[in-house]
N, C-alpha and C. Protein backbone atom coordinates (compact mmCIF):
# COMPACT_ATOMS: atom_id res chain seq x y z
N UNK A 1 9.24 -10.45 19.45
CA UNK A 1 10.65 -10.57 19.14
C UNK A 1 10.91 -10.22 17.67
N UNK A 2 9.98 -10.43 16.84
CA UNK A 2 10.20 -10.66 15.32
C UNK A 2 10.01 -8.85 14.97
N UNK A 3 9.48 -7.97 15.67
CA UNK A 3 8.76 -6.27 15.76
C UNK A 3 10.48 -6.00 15.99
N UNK A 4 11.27 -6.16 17.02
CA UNK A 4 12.23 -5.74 17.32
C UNK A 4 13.28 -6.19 16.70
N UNK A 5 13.48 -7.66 16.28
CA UNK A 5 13.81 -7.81 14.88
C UNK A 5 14.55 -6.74 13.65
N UNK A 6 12.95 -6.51 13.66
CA UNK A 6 13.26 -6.00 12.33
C UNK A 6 13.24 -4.80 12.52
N UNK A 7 13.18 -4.02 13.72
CA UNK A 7 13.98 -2.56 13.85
C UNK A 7 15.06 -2.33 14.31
N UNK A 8 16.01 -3.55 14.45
CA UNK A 8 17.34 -3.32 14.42
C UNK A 8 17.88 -3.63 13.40
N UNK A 9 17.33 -4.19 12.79
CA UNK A 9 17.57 -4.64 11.16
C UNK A 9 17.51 -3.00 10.56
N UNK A 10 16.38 -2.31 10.64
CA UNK A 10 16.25 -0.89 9.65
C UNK A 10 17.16 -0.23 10.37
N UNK A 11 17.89 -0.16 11.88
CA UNK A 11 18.58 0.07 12.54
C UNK A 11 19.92 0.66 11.93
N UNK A 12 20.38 -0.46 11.46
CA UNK A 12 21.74 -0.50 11.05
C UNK A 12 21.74 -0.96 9.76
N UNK A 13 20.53 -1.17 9.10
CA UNK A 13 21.30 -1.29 7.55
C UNK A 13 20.11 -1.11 6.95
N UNK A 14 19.39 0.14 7.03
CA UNK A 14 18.67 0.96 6.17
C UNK A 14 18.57 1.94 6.83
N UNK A 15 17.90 3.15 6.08
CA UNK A 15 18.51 4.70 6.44
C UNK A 15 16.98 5.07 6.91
N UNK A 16 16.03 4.48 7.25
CA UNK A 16 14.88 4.72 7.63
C UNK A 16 14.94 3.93 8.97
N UNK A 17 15.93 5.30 10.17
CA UNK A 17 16.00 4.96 11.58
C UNK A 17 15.03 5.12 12.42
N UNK A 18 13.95 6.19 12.12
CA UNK A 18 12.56 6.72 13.19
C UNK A 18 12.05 5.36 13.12
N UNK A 19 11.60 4.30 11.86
CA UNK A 19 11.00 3.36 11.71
C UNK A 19 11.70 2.23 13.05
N UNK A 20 13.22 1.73 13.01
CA UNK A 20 14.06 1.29 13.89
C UNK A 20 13.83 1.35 14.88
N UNK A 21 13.59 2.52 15.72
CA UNK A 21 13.57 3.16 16.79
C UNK A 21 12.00 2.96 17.46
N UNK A 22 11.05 2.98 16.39
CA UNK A 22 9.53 2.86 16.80
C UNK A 22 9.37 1.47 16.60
N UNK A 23 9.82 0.41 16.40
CA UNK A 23 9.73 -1.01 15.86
C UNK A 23 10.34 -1.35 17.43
N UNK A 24 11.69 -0.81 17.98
CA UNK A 24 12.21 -1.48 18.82
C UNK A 24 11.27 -0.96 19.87
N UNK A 25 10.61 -0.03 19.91
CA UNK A 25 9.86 0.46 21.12
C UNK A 25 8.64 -0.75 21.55
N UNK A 26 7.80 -0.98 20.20
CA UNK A 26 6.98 -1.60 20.15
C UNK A 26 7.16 -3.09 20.39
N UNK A 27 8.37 -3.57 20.10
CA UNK A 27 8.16 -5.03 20.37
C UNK A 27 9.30 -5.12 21.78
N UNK A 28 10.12 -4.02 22.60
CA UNK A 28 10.02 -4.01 23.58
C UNK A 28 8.70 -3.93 24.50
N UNK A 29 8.18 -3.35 24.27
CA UNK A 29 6.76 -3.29 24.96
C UNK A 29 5.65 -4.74 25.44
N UNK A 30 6.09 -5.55 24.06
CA UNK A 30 5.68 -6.82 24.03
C UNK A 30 6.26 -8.28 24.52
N UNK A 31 7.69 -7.32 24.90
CA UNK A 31 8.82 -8.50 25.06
C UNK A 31 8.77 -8.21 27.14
N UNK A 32 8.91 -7.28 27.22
CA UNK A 32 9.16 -7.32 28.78
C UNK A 32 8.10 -7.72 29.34
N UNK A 33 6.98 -7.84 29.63
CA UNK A 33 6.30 -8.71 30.43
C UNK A 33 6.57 -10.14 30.29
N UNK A 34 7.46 -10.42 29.48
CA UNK A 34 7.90 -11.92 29.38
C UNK A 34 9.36 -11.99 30.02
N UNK A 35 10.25 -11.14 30.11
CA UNK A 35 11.04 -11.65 30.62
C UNK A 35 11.36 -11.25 32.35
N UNK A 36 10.41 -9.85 32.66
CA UNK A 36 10.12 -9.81 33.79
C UNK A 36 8.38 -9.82 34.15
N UNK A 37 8.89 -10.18 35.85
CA UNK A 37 7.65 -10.10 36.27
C UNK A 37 6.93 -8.63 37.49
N UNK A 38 6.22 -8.33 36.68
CA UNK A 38 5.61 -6.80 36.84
C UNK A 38 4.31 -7.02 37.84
N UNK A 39 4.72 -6.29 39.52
CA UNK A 39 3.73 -6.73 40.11
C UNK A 39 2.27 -6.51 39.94
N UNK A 40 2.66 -4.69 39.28
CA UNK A 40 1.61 -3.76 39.29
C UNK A 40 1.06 -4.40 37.67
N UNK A 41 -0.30 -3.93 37.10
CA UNK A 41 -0.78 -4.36 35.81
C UNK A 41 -0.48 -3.16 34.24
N UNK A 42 0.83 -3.73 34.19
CA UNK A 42 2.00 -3.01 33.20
C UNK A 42 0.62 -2.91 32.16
N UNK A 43 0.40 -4.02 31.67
CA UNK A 43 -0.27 -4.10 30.24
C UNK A 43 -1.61 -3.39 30.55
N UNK A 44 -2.16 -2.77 31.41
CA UNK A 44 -3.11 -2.57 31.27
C UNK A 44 -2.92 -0.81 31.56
N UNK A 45 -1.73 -0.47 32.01
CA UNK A 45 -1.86 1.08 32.38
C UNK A 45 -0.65 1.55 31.55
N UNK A 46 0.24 0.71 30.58
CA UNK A 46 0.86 1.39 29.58
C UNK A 46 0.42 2.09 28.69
N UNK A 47 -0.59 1.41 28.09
CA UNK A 47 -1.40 2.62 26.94
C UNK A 47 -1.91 4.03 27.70
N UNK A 48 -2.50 4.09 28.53
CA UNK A 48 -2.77 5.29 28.85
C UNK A 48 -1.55 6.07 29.44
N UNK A 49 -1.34 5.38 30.07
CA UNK A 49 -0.05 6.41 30.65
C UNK A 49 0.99 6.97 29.42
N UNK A 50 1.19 5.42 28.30
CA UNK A 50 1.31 6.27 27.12
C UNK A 50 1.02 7.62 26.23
N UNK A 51 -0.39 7.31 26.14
CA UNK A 51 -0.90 8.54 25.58
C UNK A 51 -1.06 10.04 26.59
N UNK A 52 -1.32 9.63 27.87
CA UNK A 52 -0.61 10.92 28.46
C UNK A 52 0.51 11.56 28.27
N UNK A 53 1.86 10.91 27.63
CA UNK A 53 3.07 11.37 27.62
C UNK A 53 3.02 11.76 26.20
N UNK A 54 2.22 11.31 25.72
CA UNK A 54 2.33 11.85 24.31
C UNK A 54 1.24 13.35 23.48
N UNK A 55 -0.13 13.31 25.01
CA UNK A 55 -0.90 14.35 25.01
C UNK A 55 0.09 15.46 25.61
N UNK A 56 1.18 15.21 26.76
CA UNK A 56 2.03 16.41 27.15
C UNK A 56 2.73 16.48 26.13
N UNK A 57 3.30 16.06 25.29
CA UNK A 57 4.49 16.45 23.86
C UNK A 57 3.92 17.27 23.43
N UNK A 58 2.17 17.21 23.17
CA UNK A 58 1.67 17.95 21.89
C UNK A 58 1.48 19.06 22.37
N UNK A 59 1.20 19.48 23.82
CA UNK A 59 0.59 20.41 24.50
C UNK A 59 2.43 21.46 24.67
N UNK A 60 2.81 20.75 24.96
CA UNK A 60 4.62 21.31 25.40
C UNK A 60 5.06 21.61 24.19
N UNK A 61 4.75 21.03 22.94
CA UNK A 61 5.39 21.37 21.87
C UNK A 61 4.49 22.67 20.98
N UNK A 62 3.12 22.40 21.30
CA UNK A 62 2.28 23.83 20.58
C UNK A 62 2.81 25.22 21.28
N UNK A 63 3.62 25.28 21.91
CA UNK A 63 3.33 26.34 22.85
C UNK A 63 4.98 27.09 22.53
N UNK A 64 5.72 25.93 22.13
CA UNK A 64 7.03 26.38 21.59
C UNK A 64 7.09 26.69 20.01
N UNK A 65 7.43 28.00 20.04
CA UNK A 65 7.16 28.49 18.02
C UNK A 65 8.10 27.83 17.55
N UNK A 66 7.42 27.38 16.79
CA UNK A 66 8.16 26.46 15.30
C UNK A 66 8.24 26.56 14.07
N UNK A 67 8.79 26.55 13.33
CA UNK A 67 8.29 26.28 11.84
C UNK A 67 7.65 25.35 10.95
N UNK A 68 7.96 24.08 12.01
CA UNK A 68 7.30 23.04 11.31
C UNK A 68 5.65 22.29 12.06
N UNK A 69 5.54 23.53 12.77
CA UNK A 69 4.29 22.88 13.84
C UNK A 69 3.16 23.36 12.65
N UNK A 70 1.78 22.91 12.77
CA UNK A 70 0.73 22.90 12.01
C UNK A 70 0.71 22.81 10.32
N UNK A 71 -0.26 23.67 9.97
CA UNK A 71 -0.07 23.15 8.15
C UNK A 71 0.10 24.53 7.23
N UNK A 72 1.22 24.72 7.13
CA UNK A 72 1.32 25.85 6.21
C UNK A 72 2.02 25.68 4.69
N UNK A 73 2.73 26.61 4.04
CA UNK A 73 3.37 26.21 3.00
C UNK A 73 4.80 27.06 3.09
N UNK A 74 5.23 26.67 2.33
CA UNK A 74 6.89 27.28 2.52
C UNK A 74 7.55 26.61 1.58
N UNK A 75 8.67 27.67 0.74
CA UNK A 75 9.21 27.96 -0.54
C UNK A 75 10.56 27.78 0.13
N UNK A 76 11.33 26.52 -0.13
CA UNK A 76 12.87 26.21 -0.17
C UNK A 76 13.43 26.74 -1.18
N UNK A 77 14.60 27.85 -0.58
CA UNK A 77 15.81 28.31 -2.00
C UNK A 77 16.40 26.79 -2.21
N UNK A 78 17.46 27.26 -3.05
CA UNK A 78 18.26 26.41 -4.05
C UNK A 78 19.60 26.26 -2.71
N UNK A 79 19.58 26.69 -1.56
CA UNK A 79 20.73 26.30 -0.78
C UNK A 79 20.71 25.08 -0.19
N UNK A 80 20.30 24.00 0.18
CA UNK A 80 20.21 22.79 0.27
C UNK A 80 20.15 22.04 -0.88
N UNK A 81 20.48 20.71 -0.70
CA UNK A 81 20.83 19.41 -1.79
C UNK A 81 19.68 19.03 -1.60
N UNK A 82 18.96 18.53 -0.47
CA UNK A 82 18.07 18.29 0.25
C UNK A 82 16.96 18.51 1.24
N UNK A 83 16.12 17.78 1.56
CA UNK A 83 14.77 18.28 2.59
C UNK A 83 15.02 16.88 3.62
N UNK A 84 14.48 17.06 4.51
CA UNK A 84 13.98 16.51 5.88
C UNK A 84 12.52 16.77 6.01
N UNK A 85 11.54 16.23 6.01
CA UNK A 85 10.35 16.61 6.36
C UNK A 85 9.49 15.55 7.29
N UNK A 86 9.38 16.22 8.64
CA UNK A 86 8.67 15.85 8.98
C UNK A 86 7.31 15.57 9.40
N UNK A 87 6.38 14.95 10.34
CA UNK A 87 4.99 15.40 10.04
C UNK A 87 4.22 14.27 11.28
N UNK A 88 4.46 14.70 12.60
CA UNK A 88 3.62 13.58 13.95
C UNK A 88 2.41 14.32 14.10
N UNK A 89 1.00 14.41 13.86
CA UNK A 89 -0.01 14.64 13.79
C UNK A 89 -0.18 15.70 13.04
N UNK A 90 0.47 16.15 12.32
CA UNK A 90 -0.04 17.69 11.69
C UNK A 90 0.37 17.01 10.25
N UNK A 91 0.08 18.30 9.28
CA UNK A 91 0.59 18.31 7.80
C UNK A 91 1.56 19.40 7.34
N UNK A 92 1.71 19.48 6.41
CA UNK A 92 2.75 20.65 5.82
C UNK A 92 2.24 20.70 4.37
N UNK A 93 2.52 21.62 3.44
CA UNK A 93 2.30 22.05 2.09
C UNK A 93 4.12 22.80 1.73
N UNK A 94 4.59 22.18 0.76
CA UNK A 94 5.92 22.37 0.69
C UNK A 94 6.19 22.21 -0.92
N UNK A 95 6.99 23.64 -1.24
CA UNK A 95 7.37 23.31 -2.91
C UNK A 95 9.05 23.62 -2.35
N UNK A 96 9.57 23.01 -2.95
CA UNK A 96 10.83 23.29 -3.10
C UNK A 96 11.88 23.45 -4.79
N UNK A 97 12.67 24.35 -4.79
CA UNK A 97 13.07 25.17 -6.08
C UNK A 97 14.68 24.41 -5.81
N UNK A 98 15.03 23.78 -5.43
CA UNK A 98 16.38 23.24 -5.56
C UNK A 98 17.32 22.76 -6.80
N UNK A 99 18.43 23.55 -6.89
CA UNK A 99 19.51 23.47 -8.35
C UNK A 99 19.84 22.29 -8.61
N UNK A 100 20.65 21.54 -7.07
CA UNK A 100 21.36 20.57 -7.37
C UNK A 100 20.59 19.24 -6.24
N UNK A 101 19.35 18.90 -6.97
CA UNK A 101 18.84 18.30 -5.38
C UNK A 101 18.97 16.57 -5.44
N UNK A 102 19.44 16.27 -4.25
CA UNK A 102 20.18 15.21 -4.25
C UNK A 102 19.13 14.24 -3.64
N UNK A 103 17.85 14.10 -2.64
CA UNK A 103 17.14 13.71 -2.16
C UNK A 103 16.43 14.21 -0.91
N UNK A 104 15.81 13.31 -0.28
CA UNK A 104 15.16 13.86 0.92
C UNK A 104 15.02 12.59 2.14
N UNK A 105 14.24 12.69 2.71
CA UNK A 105 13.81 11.99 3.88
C UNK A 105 12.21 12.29 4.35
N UNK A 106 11.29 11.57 3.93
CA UNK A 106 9.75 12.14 4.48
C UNK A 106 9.50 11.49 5.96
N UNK A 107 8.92 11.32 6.85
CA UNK A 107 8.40 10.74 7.87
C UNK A 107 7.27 11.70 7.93
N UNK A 108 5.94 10.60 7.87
CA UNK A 108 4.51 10.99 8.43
C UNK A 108 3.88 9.94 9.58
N UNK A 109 3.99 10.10 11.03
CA UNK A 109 3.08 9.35 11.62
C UNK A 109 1.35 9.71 12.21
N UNK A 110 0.84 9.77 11.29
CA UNK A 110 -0.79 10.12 11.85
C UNK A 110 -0.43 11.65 11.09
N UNK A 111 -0.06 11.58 10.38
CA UNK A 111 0.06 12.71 9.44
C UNK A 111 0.33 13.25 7.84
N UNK A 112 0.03 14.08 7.40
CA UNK A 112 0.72 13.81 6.10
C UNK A 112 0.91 15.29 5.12
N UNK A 113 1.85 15.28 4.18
CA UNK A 113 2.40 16.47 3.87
C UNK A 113 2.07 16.24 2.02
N UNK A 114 2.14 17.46 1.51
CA UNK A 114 2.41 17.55 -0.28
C UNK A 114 2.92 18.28 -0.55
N UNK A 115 4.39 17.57 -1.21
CA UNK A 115 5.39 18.19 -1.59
C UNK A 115 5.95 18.32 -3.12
N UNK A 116 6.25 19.65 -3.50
CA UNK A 116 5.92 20.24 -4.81
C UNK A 116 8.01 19.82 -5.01
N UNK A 117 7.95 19.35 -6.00
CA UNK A 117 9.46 19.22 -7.11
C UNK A 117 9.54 19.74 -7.75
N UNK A 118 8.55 20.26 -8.66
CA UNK A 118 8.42 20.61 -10.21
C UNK A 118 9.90 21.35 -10.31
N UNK A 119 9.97 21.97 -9.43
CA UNK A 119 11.26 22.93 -9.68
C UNK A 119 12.73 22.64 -8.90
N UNK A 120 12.52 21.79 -8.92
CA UNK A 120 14.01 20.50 -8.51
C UNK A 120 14.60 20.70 -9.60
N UNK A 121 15.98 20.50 -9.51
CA UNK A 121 16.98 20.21 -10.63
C UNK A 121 17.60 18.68 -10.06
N UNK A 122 17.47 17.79 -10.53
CA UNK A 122 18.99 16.17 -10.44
C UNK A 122 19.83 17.20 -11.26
N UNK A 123 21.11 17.29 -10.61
CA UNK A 123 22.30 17.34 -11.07
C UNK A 123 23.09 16.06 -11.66
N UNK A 124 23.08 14.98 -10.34
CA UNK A 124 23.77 13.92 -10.90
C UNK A 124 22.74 12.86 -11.84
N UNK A 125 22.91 11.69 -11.75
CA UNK A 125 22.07 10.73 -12.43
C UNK A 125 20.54 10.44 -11.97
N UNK A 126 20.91 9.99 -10.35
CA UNK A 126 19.63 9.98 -9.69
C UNK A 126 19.60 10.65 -8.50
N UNK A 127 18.33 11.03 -7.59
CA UNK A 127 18.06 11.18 -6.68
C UNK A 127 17.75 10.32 -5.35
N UNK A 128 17.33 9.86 -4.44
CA UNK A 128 16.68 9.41 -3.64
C UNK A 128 16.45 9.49 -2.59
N UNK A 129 15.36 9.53 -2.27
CA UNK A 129 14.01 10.12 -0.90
C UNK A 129 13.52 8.42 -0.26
N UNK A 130 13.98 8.98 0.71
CA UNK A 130 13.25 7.47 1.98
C UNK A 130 12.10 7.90 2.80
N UNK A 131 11.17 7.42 2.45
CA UNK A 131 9.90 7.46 3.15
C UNK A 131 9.82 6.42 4.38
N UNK A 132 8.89 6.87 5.15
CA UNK A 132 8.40 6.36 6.17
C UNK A 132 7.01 6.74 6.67
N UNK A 133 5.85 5.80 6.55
CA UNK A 133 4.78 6.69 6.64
C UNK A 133 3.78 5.10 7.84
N UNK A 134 3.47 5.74 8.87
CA UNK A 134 2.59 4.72 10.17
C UNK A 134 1.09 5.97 10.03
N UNK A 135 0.36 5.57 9.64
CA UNK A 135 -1.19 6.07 9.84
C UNK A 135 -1.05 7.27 9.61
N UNK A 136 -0.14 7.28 7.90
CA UNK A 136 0.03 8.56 7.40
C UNK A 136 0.45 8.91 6.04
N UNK A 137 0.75 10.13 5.43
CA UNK A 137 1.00 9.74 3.86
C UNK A 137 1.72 11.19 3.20
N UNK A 138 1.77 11.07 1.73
CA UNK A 138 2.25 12.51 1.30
C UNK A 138 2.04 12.39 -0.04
N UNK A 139 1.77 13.52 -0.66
CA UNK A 139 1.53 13.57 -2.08
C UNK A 139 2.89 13.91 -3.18
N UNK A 140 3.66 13.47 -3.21
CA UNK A 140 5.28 13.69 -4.14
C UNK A 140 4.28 14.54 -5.50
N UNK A 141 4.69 15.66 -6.09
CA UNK A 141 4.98 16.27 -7.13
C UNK A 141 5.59 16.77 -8.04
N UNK A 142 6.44 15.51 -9.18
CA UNK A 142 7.77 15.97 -9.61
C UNK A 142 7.31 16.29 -11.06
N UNK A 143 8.52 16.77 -11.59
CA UNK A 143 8.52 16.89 -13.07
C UNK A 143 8.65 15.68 -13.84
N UNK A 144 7.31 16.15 -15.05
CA UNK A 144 6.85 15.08 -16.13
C UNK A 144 7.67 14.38 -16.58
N UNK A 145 9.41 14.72 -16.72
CA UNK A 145 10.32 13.96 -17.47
C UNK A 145 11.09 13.27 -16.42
N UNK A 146 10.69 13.00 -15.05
CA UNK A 146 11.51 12.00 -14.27
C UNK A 146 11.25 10.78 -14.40
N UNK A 147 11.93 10.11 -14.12
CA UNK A 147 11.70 8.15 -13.97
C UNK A 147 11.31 7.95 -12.58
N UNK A 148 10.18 7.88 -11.92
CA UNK A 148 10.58 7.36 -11.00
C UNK A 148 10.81 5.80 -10.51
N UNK A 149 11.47 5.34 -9.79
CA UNK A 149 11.72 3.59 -9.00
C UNK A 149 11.37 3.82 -7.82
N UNK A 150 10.12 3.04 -7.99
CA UNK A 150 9.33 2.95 -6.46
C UNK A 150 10.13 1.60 -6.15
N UNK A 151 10.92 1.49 -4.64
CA UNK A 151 10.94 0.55 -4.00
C UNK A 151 10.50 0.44 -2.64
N UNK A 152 9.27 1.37 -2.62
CA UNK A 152 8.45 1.31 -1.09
C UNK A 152 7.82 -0.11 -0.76
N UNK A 153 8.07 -0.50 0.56
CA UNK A 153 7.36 -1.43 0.75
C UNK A 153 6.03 -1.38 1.37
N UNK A 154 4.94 -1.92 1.44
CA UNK A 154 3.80 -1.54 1.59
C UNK A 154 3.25 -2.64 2.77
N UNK A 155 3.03 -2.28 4.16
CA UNK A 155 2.22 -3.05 4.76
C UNK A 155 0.90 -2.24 5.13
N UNK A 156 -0.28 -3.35 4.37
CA UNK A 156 -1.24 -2.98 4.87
C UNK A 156 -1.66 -0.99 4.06
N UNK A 157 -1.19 -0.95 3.25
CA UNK A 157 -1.06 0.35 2.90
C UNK A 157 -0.43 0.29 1.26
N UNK A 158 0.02 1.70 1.24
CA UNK A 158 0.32 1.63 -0.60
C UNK A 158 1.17 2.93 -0.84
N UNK A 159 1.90 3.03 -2.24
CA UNK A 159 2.34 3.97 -2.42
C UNK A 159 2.30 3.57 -4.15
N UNK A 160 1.65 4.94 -4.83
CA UNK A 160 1.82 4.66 -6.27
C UNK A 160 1.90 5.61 -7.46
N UNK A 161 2.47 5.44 -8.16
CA UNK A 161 2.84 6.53 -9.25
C UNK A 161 1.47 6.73 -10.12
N UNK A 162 1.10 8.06 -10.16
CA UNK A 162 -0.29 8.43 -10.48
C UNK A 162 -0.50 8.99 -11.93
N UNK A 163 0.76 9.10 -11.99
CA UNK A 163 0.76 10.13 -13.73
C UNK A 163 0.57 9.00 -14.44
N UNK A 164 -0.24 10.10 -15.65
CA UNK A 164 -0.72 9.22 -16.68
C UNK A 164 -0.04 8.50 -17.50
N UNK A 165 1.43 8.87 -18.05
CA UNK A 165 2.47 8.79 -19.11
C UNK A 165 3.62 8.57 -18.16
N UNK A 166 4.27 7.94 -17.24
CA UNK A 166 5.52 7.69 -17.20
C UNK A 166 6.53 7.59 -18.06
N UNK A 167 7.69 8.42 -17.89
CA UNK A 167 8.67 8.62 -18.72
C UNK A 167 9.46 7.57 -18.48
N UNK A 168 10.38 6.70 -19.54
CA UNK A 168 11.02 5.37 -19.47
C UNK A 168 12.25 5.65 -20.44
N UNK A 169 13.13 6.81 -20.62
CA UNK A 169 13.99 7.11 -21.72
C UNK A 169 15.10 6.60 -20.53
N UNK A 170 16.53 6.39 -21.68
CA UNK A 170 17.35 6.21 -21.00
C UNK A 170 18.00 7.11 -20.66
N UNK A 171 18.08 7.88 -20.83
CA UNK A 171 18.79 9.71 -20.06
C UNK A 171 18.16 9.84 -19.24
N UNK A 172 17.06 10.19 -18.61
CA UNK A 172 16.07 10.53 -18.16
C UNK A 172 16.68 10.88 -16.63
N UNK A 173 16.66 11.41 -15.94
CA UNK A 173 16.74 11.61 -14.39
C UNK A 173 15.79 10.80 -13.39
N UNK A 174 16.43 10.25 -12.55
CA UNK A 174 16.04 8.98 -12.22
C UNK A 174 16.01 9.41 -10.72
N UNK A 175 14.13 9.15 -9.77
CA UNK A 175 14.24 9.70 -8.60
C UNK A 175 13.84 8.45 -7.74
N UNK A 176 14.54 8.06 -6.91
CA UNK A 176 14.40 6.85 -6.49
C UNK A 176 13.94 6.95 -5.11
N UNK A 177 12.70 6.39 -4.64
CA UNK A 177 12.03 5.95 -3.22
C UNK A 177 11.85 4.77 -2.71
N UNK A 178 13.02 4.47 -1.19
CA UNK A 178 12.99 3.70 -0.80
C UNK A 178 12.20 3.62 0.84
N UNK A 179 11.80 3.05 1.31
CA UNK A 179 11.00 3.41 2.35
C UNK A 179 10.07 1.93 2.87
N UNK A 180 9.49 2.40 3.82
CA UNK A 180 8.10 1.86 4.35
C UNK A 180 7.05 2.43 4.58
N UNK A 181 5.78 1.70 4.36
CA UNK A 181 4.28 2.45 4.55
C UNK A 181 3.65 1.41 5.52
N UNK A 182 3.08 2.03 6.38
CA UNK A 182 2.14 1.07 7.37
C UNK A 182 0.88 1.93 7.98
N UNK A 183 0.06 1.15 7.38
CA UNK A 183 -1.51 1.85 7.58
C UNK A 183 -1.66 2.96 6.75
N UNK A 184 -0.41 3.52 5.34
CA UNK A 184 -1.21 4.42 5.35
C UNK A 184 -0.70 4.93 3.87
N UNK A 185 -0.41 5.88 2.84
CA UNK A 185 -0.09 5.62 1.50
C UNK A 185 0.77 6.87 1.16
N UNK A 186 1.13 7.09 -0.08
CA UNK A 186 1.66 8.27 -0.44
C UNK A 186 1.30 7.79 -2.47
N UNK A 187 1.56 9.20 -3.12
CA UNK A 187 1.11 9.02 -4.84
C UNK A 187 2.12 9.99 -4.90
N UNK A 188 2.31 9.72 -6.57
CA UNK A 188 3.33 10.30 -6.75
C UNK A 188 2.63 11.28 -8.30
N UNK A 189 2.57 12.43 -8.94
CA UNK A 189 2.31 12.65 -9.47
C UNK A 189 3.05 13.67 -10.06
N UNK A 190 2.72 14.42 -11.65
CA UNK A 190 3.11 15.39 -12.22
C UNK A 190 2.03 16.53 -11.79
């Protein structure tokens, strides 16, 4: 009850919905054999039958061309504010050159991506990127003169600013990460 909880909680009042959505899955999963009674042995042929439906995604989804399937790299113009990146068993390698960039959105489950800033512009004061990372992670690469405010929360896992010299001026452009990590980490570096 307390799994589903707290993914209707990220639900509706935090912007990290995949997390919501996989929280309510999971502690549905845990909740219905309690409130019904299942003749056949639910708990014992959900996981597999699970991972069958999730071995056909991968198999149904390799076969459809993508851009974001396997691990390549790829150069974002300056026409977006923002990125979306995602990452369910694979990785990505990603720089992005953005004028006016306003933030992003990472999700890694059983996966993980490194993503190049250096050539970001903040237009306004700050930025901010919501992570979400389940048995997965990403390497952030921004420029030496940002601030960043880690407010990731960490279960069982980590997320941490790696540069040697953090910048602390008060002008400074300010890139802010809010998110969750479970099982798995992300660093943030110059």
């Amino acid at each position: 009850m307390l799994v589903t909880t707290i993914g209707i909680f990220n639900l509706f009042f935090t912007q990290s919905r995949t997390f919501g959505f996989i929280a309510i899955i999971v502690g549905g999963f845990f909740l219905l054999p309690e409130i019904f009674i299942f003749p056949f042995g639910f708990e014992r042929s959900f996981w597999p039958v699970l991972l069958i439906l999730l071995g056909i995604f991968i198999i149904v989804r390799a076969r459809i061309p993508s851009k974001r399937s396997g691990s390549f790299k790829f150069e974002a113009n300056d026409i977006h504010e923002s990125f979306d990146e995602v990452n369910i068993f694979s990785g990505s390698e990603k720089k992005f050159s953005i004028e006016s960039f306003k933030g992003g959105k990472i999700t890694s489950i059983f996966g993980g991506s490194e993503i190049d800033l250096r050539n970001a512009r903040i237009t306004g004061d700050f930025a901010v990127i919501e992570v979400f990372y389940m048995f997965g992670g990403s390497t952030l690469t921004v420029p030496h003169d940002w601030v960043v405010i880690n407010n990731v929360t960490a279960i069982l896992g980590g997320f941490s600013d790696k540069r040697h010299n953090p910048p602390y001026e008060t002008g400074a452009k300010k890139l802010i990460i809010n998110g969750l990590v479970m099982f798995g980490g992300g660093e943030i570096k110059s």
